[in-house]
C-alpha atoms as a PDB file:
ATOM      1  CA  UNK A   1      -8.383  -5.413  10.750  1.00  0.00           C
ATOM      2  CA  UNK A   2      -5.185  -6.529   8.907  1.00  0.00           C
ATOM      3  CA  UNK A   3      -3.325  -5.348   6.639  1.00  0.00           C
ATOM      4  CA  UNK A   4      -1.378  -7.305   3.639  1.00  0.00           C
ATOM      5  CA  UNK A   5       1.728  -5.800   2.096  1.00  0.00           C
ATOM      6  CA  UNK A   6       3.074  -7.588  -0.959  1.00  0.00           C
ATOM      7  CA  UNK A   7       7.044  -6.908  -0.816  1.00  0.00           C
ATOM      8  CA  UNK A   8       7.927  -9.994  -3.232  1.00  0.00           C
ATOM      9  CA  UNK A   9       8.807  -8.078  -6.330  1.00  0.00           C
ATOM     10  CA  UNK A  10      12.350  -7.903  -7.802  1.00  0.00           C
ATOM     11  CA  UNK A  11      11.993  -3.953  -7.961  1.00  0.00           C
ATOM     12  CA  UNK A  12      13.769  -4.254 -11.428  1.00  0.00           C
ATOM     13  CA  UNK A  13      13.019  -0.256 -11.952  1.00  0.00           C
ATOM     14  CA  UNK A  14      14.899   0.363  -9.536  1.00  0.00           C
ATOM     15  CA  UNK A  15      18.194  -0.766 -10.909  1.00  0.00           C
ATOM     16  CA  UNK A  16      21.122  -1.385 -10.156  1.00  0.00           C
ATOM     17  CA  UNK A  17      20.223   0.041  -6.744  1.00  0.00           C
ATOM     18  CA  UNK A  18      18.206  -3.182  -6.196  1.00  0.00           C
ATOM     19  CA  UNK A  19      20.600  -5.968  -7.518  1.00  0.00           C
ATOM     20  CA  UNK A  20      21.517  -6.969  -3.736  1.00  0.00           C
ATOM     21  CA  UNK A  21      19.184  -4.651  -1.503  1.00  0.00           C
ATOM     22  CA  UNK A  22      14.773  -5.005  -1.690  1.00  0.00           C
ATOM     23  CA  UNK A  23      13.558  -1.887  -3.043  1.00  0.00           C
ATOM     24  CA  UNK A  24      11.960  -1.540   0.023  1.00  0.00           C
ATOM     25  CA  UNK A  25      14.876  -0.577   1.863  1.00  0.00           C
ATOM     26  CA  UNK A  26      15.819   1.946   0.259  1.00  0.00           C
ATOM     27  CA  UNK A  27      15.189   5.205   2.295  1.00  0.00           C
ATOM     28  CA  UNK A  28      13.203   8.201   1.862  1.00  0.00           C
ATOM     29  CA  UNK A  29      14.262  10.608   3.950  1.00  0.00           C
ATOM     30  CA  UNK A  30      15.238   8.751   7.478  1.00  0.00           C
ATOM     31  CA  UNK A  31      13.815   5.348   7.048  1.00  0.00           C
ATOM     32  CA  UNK A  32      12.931   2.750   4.616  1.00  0.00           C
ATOM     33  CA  UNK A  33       9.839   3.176   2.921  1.00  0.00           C
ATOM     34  CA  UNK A  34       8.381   0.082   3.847  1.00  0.00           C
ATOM     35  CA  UNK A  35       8.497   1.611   7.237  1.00  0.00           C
ATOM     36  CA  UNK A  36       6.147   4.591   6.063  1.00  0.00           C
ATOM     37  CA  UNK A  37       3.641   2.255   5.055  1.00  0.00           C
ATOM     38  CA  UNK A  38       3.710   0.232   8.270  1.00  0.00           C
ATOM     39  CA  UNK A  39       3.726   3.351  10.006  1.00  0.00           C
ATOM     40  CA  UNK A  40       0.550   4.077   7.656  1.00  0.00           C
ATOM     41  CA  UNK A  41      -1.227   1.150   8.418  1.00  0.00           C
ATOM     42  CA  UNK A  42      -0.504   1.287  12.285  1.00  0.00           C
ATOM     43  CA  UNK A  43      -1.871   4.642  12.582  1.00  0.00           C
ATOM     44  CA  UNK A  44      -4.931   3.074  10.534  1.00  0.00           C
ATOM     45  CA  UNK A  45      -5.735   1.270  13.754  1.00  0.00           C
ATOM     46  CA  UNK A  46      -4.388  -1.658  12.308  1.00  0.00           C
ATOM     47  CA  UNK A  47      -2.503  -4.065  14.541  1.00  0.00           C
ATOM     48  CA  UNK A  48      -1.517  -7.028  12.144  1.00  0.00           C
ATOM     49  CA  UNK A  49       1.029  -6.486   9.560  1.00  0.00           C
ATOM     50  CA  UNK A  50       1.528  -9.936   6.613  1.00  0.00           C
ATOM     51  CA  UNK A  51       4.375  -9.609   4.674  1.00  0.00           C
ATOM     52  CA  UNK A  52       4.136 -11.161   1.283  1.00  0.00           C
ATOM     53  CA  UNK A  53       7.909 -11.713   0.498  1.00  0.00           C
ATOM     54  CA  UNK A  54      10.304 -14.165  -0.983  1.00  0.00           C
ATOM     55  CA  UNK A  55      13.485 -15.939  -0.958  1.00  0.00           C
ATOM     56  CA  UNK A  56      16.243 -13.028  -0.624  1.00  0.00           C
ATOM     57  CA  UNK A  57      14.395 -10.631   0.998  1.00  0.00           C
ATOM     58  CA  UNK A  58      15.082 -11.671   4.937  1.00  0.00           C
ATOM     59  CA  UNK A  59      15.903  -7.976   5.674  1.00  0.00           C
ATOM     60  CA  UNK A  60      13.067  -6.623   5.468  1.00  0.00           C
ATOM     61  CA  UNK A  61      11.545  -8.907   7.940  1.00  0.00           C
ATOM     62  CA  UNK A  62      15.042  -8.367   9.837  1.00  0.00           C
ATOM     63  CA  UNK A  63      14.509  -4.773   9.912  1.00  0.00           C
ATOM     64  CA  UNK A  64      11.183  -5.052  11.864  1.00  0.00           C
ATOM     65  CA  UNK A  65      13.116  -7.369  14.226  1.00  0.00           C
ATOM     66  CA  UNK A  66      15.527  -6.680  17.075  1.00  0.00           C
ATOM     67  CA  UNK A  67      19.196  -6.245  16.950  1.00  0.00           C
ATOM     68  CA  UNK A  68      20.788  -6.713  20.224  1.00  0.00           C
ATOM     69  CA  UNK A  69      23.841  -6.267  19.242  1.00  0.00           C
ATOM     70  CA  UNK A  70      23.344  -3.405  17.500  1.00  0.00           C
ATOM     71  CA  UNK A  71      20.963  -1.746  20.388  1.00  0.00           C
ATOM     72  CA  UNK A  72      23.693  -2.888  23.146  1.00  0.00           C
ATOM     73  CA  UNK A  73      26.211  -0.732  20.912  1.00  0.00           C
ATOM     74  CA  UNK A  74      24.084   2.102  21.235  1.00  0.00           C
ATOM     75  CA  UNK A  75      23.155   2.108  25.006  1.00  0.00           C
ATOM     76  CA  UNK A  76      26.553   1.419  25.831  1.00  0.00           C
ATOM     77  CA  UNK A  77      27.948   4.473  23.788  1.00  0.00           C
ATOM     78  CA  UNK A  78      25.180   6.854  25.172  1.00  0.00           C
ATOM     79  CA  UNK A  79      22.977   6.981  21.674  1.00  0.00           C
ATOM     80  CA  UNK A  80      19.686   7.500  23.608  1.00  0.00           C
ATOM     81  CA  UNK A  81      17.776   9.151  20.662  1.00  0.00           C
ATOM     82  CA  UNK A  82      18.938   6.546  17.895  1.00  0.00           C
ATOM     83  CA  UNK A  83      18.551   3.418  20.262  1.00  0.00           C
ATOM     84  CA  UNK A  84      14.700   5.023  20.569  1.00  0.00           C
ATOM     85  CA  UNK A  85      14.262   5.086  17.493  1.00  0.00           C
ATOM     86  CA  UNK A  86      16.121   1.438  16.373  1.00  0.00           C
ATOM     87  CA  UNK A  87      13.557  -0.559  19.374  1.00  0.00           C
ATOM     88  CA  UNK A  88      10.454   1.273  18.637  1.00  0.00           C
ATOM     89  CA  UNK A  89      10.120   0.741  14.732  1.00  0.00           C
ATOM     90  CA  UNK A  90       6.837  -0.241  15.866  1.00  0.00           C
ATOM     91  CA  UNK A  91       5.223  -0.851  18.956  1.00  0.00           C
ATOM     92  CA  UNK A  92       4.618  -4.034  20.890  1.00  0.00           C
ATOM     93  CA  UNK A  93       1.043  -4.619  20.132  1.00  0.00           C
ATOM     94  CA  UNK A  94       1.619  -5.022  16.468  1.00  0.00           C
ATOM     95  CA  UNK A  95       3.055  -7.949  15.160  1.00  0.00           C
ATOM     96  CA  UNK A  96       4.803  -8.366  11.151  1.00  0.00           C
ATOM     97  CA  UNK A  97       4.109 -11.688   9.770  1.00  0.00           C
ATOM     98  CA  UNK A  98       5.320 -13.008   6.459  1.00  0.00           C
ATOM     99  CA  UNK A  99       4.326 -14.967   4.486  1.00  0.00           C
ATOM    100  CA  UNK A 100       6.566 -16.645   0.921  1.00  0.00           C
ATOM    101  CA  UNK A 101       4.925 -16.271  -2.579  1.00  0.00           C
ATOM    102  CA  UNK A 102       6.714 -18.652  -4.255  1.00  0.00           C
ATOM    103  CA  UNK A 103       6.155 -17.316  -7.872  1.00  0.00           C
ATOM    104  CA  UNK A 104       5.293 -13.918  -9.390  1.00  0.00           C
ATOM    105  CA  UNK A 105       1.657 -14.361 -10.311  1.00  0.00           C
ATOM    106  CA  UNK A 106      -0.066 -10.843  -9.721  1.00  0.00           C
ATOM    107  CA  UNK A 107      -1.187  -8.796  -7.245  1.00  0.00           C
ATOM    108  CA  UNK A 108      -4.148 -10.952  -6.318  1.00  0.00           C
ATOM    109  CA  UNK A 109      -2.020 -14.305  -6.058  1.00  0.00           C
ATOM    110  CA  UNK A 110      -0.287 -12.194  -3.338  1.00  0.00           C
ATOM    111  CA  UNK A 111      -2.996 -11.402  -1.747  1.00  0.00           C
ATOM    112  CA  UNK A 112      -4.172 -14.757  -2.027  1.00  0.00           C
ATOM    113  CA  UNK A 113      -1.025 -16.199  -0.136  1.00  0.00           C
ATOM    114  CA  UNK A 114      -2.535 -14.780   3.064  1.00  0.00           C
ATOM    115  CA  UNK A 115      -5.910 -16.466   3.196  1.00  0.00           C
ATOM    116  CA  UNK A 116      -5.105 -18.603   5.903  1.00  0.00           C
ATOM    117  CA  UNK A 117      -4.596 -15.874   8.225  1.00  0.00           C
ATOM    118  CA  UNK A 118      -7.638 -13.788   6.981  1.00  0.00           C
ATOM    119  CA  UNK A 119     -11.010 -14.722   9.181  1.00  0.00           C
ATOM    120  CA  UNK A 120     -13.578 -15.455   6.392  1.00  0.00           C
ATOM    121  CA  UNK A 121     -15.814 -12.763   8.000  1.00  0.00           C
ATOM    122  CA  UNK A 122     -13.054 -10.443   8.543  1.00  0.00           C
ATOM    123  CA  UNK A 123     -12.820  -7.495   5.955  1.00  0.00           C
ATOM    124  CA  UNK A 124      -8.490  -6.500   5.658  1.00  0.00           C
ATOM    125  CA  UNK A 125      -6.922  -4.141   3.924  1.00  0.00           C
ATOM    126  CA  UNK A 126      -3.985  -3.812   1.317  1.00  0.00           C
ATOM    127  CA  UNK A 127      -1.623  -1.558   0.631  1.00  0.00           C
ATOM    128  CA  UNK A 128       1.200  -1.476  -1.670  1.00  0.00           C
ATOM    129  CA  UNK A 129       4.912  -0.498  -1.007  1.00  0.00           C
ATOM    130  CA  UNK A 130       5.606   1.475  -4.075  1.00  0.00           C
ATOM    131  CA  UNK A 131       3.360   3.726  -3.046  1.00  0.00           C
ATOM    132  CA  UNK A 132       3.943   6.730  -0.594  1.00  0.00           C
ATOM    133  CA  UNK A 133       1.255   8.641   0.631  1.00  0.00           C
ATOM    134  CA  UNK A 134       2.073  12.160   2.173  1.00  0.00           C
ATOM    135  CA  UNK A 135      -0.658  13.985   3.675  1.00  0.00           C
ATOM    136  CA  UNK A 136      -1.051  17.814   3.461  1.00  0.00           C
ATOM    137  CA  UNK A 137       1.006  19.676   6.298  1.00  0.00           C
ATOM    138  CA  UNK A 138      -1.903  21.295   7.978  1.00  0.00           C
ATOM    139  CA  UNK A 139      -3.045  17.349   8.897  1.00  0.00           C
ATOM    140  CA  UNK A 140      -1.230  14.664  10.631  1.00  0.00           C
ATOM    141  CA  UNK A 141       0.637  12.124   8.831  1.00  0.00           C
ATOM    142  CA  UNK A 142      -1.387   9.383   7.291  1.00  0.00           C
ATOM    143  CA  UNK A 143      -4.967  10.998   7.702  1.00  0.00           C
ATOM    144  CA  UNK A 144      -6.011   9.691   4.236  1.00  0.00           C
ATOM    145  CA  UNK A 145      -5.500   6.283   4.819  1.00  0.00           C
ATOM    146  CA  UNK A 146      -7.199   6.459   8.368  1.00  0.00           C
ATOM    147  CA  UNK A 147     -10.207   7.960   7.077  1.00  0.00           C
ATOM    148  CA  UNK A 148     -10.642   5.631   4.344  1.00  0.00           C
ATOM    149  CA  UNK A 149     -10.321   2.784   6.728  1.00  0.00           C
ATOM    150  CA  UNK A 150     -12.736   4.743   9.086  1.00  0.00           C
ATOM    151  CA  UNK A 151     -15.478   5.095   6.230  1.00  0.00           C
ATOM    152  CA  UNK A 152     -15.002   0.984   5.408  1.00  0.00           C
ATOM    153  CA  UNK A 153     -15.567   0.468   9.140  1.00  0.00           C
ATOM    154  CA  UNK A 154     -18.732   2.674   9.817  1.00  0.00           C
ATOM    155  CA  UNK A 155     -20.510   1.760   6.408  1.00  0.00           C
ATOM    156  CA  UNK A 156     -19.463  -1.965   5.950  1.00  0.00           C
ATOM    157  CA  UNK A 157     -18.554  -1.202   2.173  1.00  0.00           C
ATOM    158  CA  UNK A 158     -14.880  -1.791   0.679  1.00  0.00           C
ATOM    159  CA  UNK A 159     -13.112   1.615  -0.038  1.00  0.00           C
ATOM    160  CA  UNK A 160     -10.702   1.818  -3.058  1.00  0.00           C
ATOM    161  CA  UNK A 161      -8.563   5.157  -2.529  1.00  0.00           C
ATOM    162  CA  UNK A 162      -8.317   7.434  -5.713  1.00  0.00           C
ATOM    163  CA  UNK A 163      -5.957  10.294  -7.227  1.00  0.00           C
ATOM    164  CA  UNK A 164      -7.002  12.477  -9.726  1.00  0.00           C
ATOM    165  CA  UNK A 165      -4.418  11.962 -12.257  1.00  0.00           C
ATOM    166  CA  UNK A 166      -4.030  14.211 -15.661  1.00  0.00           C
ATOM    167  CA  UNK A 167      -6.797  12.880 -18.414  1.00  0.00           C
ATOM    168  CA  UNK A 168      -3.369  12.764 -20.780  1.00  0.00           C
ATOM    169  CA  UNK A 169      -1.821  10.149 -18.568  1.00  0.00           C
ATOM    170  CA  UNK A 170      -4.879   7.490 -17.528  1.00  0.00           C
ATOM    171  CA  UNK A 171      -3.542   4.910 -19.645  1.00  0.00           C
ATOM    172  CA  UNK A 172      -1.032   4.280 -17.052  1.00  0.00           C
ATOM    173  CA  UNK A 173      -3.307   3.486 -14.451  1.00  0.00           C
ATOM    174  CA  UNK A 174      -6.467   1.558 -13.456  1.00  0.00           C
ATOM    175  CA  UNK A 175      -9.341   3.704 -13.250  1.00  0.00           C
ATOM    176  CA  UNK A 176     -12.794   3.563 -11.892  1.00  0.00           C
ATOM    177  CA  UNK A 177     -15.835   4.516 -13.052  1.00  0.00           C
ATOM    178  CA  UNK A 178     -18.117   6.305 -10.499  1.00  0.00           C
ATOM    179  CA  UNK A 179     -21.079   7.508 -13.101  1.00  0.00           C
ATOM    180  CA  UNK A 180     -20.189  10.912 -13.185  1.00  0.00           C
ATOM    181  CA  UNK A 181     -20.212  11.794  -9.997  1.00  0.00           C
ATOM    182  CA  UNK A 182     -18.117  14.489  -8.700  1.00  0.00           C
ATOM    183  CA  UNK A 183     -15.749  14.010  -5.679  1.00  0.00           C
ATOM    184  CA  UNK A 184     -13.976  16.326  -3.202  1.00  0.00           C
ATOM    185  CA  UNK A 185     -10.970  14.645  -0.834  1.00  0.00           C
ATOM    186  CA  UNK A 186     -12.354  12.665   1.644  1.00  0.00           C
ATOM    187  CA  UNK A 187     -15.521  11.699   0.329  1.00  0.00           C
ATOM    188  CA  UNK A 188     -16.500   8.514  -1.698  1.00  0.00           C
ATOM    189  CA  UNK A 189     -19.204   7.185  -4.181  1.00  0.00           C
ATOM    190  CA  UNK A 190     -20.488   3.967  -5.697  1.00  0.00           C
ATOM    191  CA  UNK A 191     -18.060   2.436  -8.049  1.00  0.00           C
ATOM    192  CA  UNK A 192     -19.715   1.316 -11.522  1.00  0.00           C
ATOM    193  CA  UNK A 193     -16.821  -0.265 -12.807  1.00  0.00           C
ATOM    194  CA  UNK A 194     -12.895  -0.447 -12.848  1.00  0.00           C
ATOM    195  CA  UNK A 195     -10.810  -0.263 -16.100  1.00  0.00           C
ATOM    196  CA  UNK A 196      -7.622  -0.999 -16.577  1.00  0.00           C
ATOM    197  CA  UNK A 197      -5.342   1.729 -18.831  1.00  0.00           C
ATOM    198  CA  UNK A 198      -8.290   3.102 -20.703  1.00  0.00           C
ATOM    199  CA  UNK A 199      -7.542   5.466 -23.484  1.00  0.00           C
ATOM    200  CA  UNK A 200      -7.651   9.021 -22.711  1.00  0.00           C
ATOM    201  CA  UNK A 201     -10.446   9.414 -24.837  1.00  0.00           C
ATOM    202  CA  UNK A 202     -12.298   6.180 -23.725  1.00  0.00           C
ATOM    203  CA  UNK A 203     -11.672   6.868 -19.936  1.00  0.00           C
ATOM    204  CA  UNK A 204     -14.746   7.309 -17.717  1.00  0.00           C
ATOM    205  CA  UNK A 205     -12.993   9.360 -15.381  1.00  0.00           C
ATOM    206  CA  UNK A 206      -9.613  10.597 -14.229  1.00  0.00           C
ATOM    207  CA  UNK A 207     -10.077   8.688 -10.837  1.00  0.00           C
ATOM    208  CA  UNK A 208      -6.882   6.290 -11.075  1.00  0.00           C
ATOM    209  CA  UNK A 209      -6.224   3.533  -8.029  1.00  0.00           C
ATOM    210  CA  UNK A 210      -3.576   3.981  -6.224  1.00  0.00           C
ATOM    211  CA  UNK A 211      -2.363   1.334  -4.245  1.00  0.00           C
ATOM    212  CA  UNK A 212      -5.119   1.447  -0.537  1.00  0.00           C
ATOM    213  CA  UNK A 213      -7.790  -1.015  -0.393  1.00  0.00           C
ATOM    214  CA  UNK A 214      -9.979  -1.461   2.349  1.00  0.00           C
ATOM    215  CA  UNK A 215     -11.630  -5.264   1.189  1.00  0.00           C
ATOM    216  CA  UNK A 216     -14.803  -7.184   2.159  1.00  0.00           C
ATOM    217  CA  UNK A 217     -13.707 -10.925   3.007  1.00  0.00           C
ATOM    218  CA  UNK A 218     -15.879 -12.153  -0.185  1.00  0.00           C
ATOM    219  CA  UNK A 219     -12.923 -10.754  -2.129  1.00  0.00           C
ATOM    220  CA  UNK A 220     -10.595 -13.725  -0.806  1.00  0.00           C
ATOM    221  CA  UNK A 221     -13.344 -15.930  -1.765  1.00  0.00           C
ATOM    222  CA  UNK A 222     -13.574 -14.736  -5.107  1.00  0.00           C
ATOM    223  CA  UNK A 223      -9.506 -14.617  -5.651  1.00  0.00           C
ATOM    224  CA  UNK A 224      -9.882 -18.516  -5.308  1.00  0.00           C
ATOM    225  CA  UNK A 225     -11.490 -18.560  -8.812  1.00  0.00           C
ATOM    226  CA  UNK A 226      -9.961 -15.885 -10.562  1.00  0.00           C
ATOM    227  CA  UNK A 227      -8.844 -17.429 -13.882  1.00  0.00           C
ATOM    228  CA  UNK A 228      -5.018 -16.760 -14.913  1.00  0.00           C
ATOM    229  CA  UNK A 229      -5.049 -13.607 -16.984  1.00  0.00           C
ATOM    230  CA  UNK A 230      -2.815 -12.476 -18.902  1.00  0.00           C
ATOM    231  CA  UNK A 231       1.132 -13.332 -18.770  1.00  0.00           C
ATOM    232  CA  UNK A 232      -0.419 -16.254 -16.031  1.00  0.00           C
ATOM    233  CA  UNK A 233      -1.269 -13.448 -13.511  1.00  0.00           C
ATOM    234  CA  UNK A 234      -4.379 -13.902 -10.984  1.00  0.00           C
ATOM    235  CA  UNK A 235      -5.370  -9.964 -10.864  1.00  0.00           C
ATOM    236  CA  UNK A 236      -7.078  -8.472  -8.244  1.00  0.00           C
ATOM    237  CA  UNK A 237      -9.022  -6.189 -10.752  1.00  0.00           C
ATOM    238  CA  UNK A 238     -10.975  -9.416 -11.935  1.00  0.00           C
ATOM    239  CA  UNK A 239     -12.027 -10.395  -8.753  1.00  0.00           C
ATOM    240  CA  UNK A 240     -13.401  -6.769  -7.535  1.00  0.00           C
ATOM    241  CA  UNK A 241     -15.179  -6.797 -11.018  1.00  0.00           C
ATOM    242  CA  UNK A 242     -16.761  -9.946  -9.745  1.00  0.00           C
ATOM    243  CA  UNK A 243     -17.483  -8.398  -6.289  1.00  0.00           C
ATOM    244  CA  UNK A 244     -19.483  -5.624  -8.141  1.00  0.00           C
ATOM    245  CA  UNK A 245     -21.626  -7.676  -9.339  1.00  0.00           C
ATOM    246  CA  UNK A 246     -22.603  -8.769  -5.673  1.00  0.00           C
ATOM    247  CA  UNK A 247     -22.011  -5.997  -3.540  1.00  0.00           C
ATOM    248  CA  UNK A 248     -20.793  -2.162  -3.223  1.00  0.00           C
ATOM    249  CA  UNK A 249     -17.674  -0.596  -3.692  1.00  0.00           C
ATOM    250  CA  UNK A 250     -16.957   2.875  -3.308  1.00  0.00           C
ATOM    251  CA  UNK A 251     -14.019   4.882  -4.320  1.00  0.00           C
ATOM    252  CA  UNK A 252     -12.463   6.984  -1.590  1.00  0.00           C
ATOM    253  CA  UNK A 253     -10.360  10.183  -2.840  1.00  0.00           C
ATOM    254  CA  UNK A 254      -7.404  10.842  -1.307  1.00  0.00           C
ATOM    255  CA  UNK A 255      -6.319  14.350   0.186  1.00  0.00           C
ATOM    256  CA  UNK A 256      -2.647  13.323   0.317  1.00  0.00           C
ATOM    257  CA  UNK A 257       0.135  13.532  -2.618  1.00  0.00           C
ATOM    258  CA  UNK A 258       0.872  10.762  -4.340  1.00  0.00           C
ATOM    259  CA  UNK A 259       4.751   9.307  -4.621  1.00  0.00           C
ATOM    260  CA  UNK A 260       5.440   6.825  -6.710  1.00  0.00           C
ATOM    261  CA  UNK A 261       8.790   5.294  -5.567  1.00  0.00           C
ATOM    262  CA  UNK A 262       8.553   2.335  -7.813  1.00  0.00           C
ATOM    263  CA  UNK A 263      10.852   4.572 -10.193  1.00  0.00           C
ATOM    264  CA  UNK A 264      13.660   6.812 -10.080  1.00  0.00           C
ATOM    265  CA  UNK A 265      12.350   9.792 -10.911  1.00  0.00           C
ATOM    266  CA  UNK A 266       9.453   9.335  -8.445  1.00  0.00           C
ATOM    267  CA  UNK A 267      11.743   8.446  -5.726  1.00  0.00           C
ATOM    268  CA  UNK A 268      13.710  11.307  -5.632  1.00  0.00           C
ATOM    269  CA  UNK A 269      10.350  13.660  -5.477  1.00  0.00           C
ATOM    270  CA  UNK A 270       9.260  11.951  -2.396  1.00  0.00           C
ATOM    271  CA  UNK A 271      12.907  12.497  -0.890  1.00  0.00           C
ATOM    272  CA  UNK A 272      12.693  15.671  -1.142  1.00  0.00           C
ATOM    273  CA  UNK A 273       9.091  16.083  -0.180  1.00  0.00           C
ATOM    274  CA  UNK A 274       9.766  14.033   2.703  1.00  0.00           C
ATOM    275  CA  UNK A 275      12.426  16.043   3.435  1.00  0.00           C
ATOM    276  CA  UNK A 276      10.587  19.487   3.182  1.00  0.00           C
ATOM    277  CA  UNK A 277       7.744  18.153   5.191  1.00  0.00           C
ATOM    278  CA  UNK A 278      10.087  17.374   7.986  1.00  0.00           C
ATOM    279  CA  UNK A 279      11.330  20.633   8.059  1.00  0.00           C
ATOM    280  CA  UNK A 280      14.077  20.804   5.968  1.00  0.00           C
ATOM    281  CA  UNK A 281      15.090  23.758   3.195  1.00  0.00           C
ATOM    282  CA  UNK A 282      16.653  23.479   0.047  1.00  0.00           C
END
């Protein structure tokens, strides 16, 4: 399976922090969190890592590449522990690709930028930068993610991964309807239908996506003719709306905490619980 991160954005709520450096860069805790997701996915099993990126963001593809220089420094100066750590970002059977959107047209146009490398039997997954999962301590790191890509693997049906979110706030995300049923963390159930920012009072559940997908290949298909939406955008919502129509989908809920580090305020919280996880007090 591969995985396709979309890392174009301009990460304008992140700024001024972001005028000159991706938002994807910027660390939690000891590395970059596009590294925790890559570390995610690779744990996932998964072995092939496409970049969706853009003009100006070279580092990040940099930062998954060697630096002799830099790693020559650090042998030669006795750094054993940090020259580990600089060479094995990830190991040698997984390879980063990228790939350049060349306009901001929605999530699914990003997605869409990768359909050359996805096999058209070949489900993939997705998984979004902004987005930091942290697991409970008592399980190793990543768990959610793993199982949800287990449970697409051993039933053939695409897993969405959930958060229960407060019923005051599901106008912020995308939430799915699952007919009532009633989910504990790690389990899934048949997806009805997916609706974007409901009102609280309209919403059919407090089940909001946040940012995993474990696709069929018919969703590339489908992305091909996905009309423009709104603001020009090709949304991946419409074309899993489509796939419901044709085949399952089943929402997956999460056992980890969910960081947002799209914005300030959510990117200090994961700091710090990155921080305490690791050991640290405060």
């Amino acid at each position: 399976m591969k995985a396709i991160i979309p890392v174009a954005g301009l990460g304008t709520r992140m700024l001024p922090a972001t005028k000159a450096i991706p938002k994807e860069l910027l660390p939690v805790y000891d590395r970059p969190i596009i590294q925790h997701v890559v570390e995610e996915a690779i744990a996932a099993g998964i072995t092939e890592i496409i970049l969706i990126t853009r003009s100006g963001k070279e580092a990040i593809e940099n930062h998954f590449d060697a630096h002799y220089e830099l790693e020559h420094r650090l042998e030669k100066n006795g750094k054993v522990v940090v020259l580990k750590q600089v060479k094995n970002i990830i190991p040698s059977c997984v390879q980063v690709l990228s790939i350049r959107q060349e306009d901001a047209l929605g999530l699914g146009h990003a997605i869409l930028c990768a359909r050359r490398l996805i096999n058209k039997d070949e489900p993939f997954a997705v998984l979004l930068p902004d987005v930091l999962l942290l697991d409970p301590a008592d399980v190793p790191l990543h768990s959610s993610f793993t199982a949800a890509v287990r449970k697409a693997r051993h039933t053939g049906i695409g897993q969405i991964m959930v958060d229960q979110v407060a019923e005051q706030e599901v106008d912020k995300y995308g939430i799915v309807d699952i007919n009532g049923s009633q989910l504990t963390a790690g389990d899934s159930a048949p997806i009805k239908r997916m609706v974007e920012k409901p009102k609280p009072a309209d919403s059919p559940s407090n089940l909001a996506v946040l940012g995993r997908y474990i696709l069929p290949p018919r969703v590339m298909t489908l992305l091909e003719d996905v009309a423009p939406g709104a603001g020009g955008e090709i949304q991946l919502t419409d074309a899993l709306d489509r796939l419901l129509q044709e085949q399952p989908l089943e929402a997956f809920l999460s056992a980890a905490k969910v960081h947002d580090c799209g914005n300030k305020y959510g990117f200090v919280k994961a700091n710090l619980a990155v921080a305490q996880r690791a050991g640290m007090d405060f």
